[in-house]
N, C-alpha and C. Protein backbone atom coordinates (compact mmCIF):
# COMPACT_ATOMS: atom_id res chain seq x y z
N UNK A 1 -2.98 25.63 -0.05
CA UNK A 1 -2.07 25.67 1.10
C UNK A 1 -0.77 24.94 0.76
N UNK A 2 0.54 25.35 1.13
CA UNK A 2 1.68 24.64 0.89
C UNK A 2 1.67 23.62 1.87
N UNK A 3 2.43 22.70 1.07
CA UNK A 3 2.48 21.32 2.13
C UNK A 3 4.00 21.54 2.68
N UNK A 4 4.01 21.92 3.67
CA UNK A 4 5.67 21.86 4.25
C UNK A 4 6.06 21.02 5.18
N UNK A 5 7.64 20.63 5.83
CA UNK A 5 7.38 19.63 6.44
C UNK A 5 7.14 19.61 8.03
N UNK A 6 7.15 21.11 8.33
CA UNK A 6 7.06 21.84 9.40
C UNK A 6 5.19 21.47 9.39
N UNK A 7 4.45 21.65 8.63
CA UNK A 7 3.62 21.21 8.71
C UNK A 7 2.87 20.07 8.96
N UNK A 8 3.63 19.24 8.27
CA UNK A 8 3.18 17.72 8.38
C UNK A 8 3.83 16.82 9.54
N UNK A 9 4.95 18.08 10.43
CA UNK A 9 5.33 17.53 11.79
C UNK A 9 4.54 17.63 12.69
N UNK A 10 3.64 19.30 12.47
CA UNK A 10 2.51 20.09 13.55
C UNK A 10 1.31 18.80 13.09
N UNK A 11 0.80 17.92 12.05
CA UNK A 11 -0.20 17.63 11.81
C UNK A 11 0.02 16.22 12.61
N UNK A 12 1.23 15.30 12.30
CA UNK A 12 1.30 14.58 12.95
C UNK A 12 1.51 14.60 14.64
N UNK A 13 2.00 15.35 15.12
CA UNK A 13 1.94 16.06 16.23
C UNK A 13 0.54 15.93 16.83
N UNK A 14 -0.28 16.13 16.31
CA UNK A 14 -1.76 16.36 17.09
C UNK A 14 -2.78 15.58 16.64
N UNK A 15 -1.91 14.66 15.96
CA UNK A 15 -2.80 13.23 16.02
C UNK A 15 -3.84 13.79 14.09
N UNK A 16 -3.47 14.62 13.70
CA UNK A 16 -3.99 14.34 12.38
C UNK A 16 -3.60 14.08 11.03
N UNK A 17 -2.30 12.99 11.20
CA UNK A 17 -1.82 12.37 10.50
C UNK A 17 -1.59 11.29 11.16
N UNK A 18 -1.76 9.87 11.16
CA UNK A 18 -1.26 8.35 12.19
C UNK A 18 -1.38 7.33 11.10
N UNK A 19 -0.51 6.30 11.70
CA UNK A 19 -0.43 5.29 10.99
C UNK A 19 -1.74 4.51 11.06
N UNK A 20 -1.46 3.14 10.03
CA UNK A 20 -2.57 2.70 10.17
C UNK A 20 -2.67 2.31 11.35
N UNK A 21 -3.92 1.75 11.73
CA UNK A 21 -4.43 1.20 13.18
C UNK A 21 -4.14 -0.31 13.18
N UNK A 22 -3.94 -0.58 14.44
CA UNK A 22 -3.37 -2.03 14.79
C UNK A 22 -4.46 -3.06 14.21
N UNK A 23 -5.78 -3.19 14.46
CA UNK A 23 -6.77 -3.67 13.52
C UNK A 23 -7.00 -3.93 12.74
N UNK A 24 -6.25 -2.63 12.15
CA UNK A 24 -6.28 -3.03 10.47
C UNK A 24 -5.29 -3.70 10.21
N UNK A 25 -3.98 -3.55 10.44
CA UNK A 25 -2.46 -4.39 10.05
C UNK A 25 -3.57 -5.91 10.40
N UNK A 26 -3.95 -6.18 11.66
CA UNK A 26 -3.80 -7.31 12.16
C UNK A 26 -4.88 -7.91 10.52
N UNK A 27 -5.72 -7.14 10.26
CA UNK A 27 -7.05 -7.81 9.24
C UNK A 27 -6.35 -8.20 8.30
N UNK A 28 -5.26 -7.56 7.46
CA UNK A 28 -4.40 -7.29 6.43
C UNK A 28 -3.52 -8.63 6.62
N UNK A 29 -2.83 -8.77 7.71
CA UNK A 29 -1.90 -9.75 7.36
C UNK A 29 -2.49 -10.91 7.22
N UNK A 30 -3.44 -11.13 7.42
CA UNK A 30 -4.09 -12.32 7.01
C UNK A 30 -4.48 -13.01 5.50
N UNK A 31 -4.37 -11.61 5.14
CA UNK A 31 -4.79 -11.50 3.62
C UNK A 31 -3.74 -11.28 2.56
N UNK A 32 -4.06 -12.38 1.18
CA UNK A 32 -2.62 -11.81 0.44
C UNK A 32 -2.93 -11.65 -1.03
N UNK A 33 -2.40 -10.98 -1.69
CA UNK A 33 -2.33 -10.46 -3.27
C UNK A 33 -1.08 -10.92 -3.96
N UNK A 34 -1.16 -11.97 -4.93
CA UNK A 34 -0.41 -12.57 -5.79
C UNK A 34 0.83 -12.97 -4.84
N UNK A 35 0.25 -13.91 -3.42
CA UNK A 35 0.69 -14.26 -2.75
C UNK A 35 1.73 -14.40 -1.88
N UNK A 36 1.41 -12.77 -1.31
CA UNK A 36 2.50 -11.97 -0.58
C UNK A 36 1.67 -11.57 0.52
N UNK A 37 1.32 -11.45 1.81
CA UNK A 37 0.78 -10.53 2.31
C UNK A 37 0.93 -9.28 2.48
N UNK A 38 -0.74 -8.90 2.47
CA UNK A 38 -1.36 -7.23 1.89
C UNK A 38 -0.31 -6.30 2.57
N UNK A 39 0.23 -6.52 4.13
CA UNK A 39 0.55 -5.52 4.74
C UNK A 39 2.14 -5.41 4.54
N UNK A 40 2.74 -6.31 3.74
CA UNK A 40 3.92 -6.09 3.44
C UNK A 40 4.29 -5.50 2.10
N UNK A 41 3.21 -5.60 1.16
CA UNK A 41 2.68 -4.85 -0.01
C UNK A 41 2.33 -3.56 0.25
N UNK A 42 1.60 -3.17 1.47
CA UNK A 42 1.23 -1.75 1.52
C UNK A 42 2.43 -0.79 2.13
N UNK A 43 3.03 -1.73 2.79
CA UNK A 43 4.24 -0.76 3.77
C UNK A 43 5.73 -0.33 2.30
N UNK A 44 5.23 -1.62 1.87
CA UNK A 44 7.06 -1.00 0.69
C UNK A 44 6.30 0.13 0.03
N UNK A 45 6.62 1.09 0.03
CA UNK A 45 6.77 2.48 -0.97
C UNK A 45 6.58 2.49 -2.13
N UNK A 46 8.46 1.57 -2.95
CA UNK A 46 7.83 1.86 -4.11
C UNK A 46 7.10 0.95 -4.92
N UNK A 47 6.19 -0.37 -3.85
CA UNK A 47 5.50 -1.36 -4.94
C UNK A 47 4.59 -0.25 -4.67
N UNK A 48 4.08 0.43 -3.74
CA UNK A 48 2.69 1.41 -4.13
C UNK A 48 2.76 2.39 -4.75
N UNK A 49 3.94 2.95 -5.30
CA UNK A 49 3.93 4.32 -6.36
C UNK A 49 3.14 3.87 -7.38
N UNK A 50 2.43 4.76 -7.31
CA UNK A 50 1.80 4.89 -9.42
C UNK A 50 0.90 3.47 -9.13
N UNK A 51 0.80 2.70 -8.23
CA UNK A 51 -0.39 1.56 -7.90
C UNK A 51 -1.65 1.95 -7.21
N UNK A 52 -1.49 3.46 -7.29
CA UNK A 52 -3.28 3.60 -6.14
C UNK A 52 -4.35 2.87 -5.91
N UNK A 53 -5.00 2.61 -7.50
CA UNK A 53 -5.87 1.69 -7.39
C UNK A 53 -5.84 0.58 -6.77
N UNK A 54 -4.83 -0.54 -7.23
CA UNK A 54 -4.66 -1.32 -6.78
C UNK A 54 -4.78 -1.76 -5.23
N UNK A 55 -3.57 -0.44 -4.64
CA UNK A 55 -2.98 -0.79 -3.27
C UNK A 55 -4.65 -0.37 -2.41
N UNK A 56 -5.71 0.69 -2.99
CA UNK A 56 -6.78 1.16 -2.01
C UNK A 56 -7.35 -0.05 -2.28
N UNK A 57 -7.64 -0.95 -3.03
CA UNK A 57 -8.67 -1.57 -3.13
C UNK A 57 -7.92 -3.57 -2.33
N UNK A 58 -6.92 -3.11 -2.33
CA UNK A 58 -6.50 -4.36 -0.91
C UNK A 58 -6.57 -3.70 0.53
N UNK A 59 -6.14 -1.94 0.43
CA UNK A 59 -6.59 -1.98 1.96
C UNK A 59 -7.93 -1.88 2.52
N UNK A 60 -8.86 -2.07 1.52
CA UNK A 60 -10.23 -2.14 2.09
C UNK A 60 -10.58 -3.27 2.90
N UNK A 61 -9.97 -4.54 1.80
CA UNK A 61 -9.87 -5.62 2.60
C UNK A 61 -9.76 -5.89 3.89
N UNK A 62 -9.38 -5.25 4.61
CA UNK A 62 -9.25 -5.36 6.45
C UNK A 62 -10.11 -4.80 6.62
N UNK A 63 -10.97 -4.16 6.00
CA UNK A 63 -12.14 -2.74 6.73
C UNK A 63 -13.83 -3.75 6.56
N UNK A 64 -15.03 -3.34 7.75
CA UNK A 64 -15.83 -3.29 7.21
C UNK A 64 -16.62 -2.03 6.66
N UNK A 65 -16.53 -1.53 7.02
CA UNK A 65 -17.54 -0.34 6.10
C UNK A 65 -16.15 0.75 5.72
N UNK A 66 -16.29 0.98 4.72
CA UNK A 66 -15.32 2.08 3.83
C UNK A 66 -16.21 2.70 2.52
N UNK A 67 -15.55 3.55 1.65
CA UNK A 67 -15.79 4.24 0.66
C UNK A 67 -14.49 4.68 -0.25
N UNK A 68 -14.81 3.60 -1.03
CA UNK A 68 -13.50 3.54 -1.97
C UNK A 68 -13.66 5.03 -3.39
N UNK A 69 -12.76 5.63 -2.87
CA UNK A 69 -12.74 6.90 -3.59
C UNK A 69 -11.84 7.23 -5.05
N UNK A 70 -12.36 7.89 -6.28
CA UNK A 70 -11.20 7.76 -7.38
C UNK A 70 -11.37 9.78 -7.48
N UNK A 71 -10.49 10.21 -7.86
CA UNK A 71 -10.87 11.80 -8.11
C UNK A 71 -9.20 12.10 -8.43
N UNK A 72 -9.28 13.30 -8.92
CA UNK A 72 -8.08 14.11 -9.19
C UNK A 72 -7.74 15.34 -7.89
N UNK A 73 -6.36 14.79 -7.92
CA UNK A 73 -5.81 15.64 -6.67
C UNK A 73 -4.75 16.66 -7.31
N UNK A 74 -4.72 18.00 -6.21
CA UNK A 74 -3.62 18.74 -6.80
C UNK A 74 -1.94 18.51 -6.87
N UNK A 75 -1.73 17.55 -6.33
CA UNK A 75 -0.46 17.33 -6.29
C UNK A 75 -0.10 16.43 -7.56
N UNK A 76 -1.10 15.41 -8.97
CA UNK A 76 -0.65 14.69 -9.29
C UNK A 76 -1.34 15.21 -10.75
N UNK A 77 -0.18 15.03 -12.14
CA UNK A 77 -0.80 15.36 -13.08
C UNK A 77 -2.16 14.93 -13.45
N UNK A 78 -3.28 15.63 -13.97
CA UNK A 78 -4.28 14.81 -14.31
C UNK A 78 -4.45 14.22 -15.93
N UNK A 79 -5.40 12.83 -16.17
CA UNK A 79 -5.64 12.23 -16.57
C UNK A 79 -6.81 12.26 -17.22
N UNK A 80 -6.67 12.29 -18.92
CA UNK A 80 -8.39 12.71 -19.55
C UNK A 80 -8.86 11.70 -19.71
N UNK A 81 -8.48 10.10 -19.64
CA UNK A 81 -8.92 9.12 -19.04
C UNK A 81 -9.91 8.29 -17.78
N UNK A 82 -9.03 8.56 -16.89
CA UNK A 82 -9.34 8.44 -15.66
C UNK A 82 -9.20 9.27 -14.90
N UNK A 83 -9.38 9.40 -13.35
CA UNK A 83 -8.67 10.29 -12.18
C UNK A 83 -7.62 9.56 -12.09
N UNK A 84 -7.27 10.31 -11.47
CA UNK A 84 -5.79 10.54 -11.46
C UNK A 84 -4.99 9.58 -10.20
N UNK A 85 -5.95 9.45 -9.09
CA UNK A 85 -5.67 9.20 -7.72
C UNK A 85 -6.99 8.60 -6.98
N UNK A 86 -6.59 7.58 -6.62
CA UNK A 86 -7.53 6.60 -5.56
C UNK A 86 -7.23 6.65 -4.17
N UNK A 87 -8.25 6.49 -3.09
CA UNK A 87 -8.16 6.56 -1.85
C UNK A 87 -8.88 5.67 -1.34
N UNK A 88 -8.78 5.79 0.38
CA UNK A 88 -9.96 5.06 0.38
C UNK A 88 -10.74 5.86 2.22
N UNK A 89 -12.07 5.82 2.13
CA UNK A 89 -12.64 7.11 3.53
C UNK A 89 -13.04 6.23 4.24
N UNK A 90 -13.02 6.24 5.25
CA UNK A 90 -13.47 5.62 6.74
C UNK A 90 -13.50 6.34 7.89
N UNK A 91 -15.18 6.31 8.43
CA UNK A 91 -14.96 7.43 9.43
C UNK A 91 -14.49 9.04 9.44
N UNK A 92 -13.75 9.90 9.90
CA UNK A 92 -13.25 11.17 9.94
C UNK A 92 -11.94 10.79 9.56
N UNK A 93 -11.30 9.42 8.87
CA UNK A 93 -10.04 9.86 8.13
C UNK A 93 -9.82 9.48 6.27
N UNK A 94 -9.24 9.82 6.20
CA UNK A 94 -8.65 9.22 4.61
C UNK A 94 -7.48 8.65 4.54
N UNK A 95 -7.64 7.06 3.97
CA UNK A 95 -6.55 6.51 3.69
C UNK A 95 -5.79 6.30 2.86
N UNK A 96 -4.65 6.84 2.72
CA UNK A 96 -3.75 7.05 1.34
C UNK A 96 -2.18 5.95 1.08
N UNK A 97 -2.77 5.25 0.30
CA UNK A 97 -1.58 3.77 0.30
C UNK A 97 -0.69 4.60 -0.41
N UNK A 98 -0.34 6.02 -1.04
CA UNK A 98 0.77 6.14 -1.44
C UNK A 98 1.63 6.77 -0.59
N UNK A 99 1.54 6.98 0.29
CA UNK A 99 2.23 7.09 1.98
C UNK A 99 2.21 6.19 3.17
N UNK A 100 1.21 5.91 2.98
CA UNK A 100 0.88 4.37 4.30
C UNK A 100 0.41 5.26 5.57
N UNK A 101 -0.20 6.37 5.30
CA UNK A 101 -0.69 7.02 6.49
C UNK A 101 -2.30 6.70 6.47
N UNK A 102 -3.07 7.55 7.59
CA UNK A 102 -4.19 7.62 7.03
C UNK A 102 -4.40 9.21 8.01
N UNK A 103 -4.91 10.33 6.85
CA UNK A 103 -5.03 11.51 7.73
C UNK A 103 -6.37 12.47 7.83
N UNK A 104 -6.81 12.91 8.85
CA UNK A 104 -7.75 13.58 8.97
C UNK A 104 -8.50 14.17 8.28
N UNK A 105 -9.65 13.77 7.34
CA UNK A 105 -10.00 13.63 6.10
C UNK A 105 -10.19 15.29 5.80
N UNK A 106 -10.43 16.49 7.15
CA UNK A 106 -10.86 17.65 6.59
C UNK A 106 -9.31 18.43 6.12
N UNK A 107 -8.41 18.02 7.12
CA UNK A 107 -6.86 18.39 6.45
C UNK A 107 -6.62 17.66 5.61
N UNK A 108 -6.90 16.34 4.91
CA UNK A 108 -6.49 16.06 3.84
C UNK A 108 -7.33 16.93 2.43
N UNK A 109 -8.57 16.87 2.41
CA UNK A 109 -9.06 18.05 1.68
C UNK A 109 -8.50 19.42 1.26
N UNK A 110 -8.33 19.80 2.75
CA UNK A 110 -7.35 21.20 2.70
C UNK A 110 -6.25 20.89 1.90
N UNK A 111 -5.03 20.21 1.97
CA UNK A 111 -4.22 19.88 1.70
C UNK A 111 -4.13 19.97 -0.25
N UNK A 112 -4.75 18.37 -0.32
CA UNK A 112 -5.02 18.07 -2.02
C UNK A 112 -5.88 18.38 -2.48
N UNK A 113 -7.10 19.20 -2.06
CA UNK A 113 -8.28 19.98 -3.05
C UNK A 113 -8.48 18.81 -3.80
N UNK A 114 -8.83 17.28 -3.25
CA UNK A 114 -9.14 16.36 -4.50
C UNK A 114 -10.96 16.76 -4.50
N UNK A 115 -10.75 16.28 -6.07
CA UNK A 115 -12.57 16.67 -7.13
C UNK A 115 -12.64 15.11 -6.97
N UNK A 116 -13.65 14.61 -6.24
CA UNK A 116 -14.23 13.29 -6.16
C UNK A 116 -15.08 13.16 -7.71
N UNK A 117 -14.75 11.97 -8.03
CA UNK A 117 -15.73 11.76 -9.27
C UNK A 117 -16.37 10.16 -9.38
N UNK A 118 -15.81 9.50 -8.14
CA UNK A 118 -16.56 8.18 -8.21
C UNK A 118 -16.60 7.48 -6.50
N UNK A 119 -17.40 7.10 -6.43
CA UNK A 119 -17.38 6.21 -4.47
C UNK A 119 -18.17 5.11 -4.94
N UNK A 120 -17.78 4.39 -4.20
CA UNK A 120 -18.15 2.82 -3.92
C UNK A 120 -18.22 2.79 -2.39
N UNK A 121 -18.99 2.01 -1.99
CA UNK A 121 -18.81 1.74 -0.64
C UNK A 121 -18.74 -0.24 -0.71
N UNK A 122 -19.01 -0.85 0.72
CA UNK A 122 -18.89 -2.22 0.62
C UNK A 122 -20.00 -3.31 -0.45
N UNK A 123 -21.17 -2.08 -0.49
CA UNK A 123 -21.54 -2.95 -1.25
C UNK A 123 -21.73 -2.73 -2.93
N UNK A 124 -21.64 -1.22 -3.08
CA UNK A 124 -21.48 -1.30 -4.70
C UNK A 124 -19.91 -1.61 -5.35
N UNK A 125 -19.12 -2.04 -4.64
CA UNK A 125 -18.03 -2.25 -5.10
C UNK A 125 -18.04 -3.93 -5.60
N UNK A 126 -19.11 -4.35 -5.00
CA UNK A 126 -19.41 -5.88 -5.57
C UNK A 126 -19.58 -6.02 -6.92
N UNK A 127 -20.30 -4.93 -7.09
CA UNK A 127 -20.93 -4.74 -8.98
C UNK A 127 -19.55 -3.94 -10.09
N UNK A 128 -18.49 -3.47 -9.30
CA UNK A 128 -17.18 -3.00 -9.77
C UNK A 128 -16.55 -3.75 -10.28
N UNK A 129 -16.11 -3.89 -11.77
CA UNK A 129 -15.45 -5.15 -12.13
C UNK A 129 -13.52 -4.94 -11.55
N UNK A 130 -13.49 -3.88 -11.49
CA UNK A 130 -11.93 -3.92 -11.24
C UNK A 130 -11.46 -4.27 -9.87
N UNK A 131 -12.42 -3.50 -8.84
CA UNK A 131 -12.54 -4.39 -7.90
C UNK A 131 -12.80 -5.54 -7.40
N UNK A 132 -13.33 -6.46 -8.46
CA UNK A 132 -13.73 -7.89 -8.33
C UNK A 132 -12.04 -8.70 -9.17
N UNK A 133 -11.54 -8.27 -9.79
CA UNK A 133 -10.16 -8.50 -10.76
C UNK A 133 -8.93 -8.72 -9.63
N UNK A 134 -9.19 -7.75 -8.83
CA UNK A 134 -7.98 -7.24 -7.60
C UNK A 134 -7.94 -9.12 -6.31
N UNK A 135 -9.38 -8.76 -6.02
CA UNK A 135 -9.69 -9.74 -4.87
C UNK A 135 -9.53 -10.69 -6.03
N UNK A 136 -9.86 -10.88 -7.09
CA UNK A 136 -9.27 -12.48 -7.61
C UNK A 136 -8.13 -13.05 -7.62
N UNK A 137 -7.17 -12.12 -7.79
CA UNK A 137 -6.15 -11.94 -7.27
C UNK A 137 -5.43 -12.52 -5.96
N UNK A 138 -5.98 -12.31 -5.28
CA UNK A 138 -5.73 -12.25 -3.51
C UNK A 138 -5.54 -14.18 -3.38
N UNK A 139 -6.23 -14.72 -4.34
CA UNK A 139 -6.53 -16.09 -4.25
C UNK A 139 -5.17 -16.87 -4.95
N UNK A 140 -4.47 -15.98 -5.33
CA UNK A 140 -3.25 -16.49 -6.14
C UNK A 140 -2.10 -17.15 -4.93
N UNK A 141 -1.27 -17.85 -5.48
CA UNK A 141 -0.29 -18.57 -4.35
C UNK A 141 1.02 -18.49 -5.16
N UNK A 142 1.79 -18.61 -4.34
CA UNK A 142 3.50 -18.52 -5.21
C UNK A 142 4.02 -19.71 -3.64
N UNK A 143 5.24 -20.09 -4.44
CA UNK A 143 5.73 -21.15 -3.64
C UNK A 143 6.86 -20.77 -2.29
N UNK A 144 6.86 -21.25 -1.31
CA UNK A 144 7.72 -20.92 0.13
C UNK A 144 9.04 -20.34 -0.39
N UNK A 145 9.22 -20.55 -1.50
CA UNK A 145 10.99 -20.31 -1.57
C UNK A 145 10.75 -19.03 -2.31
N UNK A 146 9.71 -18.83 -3.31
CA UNK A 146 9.93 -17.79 -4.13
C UNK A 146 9.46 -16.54 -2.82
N UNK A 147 8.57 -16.83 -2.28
CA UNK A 147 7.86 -15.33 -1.11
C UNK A 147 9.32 -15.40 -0.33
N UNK A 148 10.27 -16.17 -0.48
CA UNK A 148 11.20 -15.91 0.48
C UNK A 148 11.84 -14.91 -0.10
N UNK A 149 12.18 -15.31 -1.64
CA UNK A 149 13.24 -14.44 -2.53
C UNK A 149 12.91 -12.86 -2.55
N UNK A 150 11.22 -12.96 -2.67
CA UNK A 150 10.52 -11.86 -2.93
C UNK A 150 10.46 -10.94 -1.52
N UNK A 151 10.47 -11.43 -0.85
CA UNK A 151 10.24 -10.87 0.51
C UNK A 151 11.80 -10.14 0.85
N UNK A 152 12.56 -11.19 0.44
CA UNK A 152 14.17 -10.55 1.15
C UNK A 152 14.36 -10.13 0.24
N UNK A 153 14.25 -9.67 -1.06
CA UNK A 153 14.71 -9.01 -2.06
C UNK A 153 13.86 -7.64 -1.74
N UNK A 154 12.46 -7.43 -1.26
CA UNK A 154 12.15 -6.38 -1.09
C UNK A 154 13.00 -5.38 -0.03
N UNK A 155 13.06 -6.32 1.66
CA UNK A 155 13.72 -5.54 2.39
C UNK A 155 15.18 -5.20 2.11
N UNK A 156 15.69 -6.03 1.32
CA UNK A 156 17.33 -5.42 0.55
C UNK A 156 17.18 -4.18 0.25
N UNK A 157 16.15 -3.86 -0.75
CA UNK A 157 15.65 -2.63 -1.21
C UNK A 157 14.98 -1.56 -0.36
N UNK A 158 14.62 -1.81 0.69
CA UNK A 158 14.16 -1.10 1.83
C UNK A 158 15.73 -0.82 2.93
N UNK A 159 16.23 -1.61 2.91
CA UNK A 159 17.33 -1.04 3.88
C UNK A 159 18.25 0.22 2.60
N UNK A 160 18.04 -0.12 1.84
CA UNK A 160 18.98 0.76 0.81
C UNK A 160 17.84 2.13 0.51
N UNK A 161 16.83 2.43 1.05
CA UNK A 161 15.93 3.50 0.57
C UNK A 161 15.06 3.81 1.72
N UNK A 162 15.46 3.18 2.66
CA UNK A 162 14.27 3.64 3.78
C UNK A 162 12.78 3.94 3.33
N UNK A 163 11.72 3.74 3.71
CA UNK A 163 10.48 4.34 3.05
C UNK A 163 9.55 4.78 4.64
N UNK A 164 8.84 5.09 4.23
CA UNK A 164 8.12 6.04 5.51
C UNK A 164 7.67 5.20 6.72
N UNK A 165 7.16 3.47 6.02
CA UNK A 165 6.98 2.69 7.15
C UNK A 165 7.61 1.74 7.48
N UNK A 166 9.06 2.09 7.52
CA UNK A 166 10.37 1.34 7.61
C UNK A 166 10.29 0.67 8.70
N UNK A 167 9.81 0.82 9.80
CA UNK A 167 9.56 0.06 11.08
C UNK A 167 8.23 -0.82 10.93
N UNK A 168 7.53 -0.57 10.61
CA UNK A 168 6.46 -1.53 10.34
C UNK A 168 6.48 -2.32 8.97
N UNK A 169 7.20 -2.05 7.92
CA UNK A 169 7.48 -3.40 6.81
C UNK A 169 8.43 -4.18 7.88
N UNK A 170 9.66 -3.85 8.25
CA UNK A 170 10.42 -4.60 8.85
C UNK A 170 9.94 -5.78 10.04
N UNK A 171 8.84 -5.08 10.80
CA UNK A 171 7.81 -6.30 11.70
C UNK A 171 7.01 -7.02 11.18
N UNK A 172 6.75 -6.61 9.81
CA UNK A 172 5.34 -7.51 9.11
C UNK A 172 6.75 -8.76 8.85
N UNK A 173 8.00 -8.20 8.09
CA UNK A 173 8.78 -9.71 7.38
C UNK A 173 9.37 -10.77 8.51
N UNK A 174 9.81 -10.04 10.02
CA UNK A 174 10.12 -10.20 10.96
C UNK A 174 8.75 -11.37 11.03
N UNK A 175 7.90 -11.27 11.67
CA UNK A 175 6.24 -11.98 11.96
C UNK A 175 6.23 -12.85 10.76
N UNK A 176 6.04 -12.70 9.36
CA UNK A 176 6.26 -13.51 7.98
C UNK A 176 7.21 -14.65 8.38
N UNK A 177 8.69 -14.37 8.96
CA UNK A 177 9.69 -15.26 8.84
C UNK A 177 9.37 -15.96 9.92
N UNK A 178 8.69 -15.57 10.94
CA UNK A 178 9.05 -16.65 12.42
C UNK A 178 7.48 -17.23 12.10
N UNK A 179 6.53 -17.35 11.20
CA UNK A 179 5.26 -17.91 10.94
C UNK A 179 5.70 -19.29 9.81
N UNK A 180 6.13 -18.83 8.98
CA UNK A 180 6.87 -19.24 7.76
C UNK A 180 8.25 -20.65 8.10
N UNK A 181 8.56 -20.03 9.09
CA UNK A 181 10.03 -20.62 9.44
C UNK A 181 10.91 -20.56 8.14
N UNK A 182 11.34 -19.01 7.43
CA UNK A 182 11.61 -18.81 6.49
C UNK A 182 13.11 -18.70 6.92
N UNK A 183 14.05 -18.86 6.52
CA UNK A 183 15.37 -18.82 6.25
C UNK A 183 15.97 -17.81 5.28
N UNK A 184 17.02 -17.11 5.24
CA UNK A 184 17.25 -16.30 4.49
C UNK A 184 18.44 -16.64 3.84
N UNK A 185 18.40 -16.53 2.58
CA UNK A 185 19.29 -16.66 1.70
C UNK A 185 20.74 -16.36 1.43
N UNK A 186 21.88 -16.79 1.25
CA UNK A 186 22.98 -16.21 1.24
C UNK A 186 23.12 -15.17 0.30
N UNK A 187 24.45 -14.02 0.57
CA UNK A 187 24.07 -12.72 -0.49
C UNK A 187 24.24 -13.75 -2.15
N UNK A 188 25.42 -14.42 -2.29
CA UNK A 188 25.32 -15.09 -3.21
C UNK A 188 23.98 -15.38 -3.81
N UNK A 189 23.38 -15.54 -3.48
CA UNK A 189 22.08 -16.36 -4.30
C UNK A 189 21.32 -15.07 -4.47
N UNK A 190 20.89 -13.92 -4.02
CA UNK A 190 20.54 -13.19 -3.69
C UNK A 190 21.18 -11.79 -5.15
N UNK A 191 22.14 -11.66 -5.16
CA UNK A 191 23.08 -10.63 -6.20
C UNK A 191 22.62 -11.43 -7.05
N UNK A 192 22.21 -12.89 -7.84
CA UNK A 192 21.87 -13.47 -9.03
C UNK A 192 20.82 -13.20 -9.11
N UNK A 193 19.57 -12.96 -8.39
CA UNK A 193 17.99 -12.90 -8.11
C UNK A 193 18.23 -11.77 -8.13
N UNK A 194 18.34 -10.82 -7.67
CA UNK A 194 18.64 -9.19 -8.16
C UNK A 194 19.02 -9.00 -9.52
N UNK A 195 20.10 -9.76 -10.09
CA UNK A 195 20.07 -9.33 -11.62
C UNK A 195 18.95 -9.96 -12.47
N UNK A 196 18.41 -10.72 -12.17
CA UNK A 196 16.60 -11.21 -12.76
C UNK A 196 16.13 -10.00 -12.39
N UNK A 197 15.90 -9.82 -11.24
CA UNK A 197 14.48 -8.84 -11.22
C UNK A 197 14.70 -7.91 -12.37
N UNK A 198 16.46 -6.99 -12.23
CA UNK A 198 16.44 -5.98 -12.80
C UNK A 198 16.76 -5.97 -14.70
N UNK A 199 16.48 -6.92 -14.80
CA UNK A 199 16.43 -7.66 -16.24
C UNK A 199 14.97 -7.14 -16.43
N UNK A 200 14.32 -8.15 -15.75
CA UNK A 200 13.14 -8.24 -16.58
C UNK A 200 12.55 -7.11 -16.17
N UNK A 201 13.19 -6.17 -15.21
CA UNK A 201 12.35 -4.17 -15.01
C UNK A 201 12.84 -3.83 -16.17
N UNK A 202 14.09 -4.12 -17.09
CA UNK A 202 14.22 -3.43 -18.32
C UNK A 202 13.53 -3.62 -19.24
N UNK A 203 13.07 -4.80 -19.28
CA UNK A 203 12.21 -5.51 -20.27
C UNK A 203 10.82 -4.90 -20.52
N UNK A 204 10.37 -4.33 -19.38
CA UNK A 204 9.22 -4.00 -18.87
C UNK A 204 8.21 -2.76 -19.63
C-alpha cells in the first residue's frame, strides 16, 4: 500500500495514528538516559534517526507489560547483520520512536509489511544484554549547566527544523526549566557551544 499523506491525515483522523499517551510522557519524564530525560530524547527527531534500538528500549521504560520488537520493514534498507528496525507492541498499538507516534498495530502492518524476527517481552528482556547496556545507562548523570547547554542547544535545533512533536518537546523543556530553575544562556555563549558540537559531529 502507498503511504500518502492524504492517508496518514484519514488515519490520524480516526484515531489510528495518536500520540503517545499522557501516562506514558508522565512515566518517561521521570526517567533519564545519559542524563537527559527520556521524553525529551524521544520527542527530538533527529537524536532518534538511525537510533531505533536504543530510543524502543527507553520507551519501554514507562510501560508495564510491552513486547520489544526487532524485524525488517519495507520502508528501510535491510541489513545481513541485523534487522533493520526496532519497535516496541502494547496492546492493539505499535510504538515507533522514529516518529514519536504510536499507531494501530493492524495499519501499521498494512503499512510496513515488517518480518518480525525477535520479541522480548518484560521479562525476557532481563536476560537481553543490550537491553541491560541501555538501562545502565539511564543511571548516568551530567552536571546542571551542561543539561542546560544540551537541552537549549537541542531546542535551537528544533526551532530551526520543526520535528513532528514540536509541541510536546517544547513542554517537556518548558516543565525541565521551571523543575530545574534552569536559566538560559546568552546567544553568545551558545554560537561557541554550537561550534563544539559541530566539531566534534565532524570528527565523528
Amino acid at each position: 500500500m502507498e503511504i500518502t499523506k492524504d492517508l496518514l491525515v484519514q488515519a490520524y483522523n480516526e484515531h489510528k495514528i495518536e500520540p503517545y499517551e499522557e501516562e506514558l510522557i508522565d512515566n518517561l519524564r521521570k526517567q533519564t538516559f545519559n542524563g537527559i530525560p527520556i521524553t525529551i530524547l524521544l520527542f527530538t527527531n533527529f537524536l532518534c534517526k538511525g537510533e531505533c534500538y536504543v530510543c524502543s528500549v527507553n520507551l519501554t521504560r514507562g510501560m508495564d507489560h510491552f513486547h520489544l520488537v526487532h524485524g525488517d520493514i519495507n520502508c528501510i534498507k535491510k541489513n545481513d547483520e541485523y534487522p533493520n528496525h526496532s519497535w516496541v507492541e502494547k496492546g492493539s498499538f505499535v510504538y515507533d520512536t522514529t516518529d514519536g507516534f504510536k499507531w494501530e498495530k493492524n495499519l501499521y502492518y498494512e503499512l510496513f509489511e515488517p518480518v518480525v524476527q525477535e520479541v522480548y517481552d518484560e521479562n525476557t528482556v532481563q536476560t537481553y544484554s543490550f537491553y541491560q547496556s541501555v538501562i545502565e545507562n539511564g543511571t548516568k548523570e551530567i552536571s546542571l549547566e551542561n543539561l542546560a547547554l544540551v537541552t537549549q542547544y537541542i531546542e535551537e535545533l528544533e526551532n530551526e527544523n520543526p520535528g513532528f512533536n514540536h509541541y510536546y518537546l517544547k513542554r517537556e523543556l518548558k516543565i525541565l526549566r521551571e523543575k530545574k530553575k534552569i536559566k538560559l544562556f546568552p546567544e553568545k555563549t551558545m554560537a561557541e557551544y554550537r561550534k563544539i558540537m559541530e566539531k566534534e559531529k565532524k570528527t565523528e
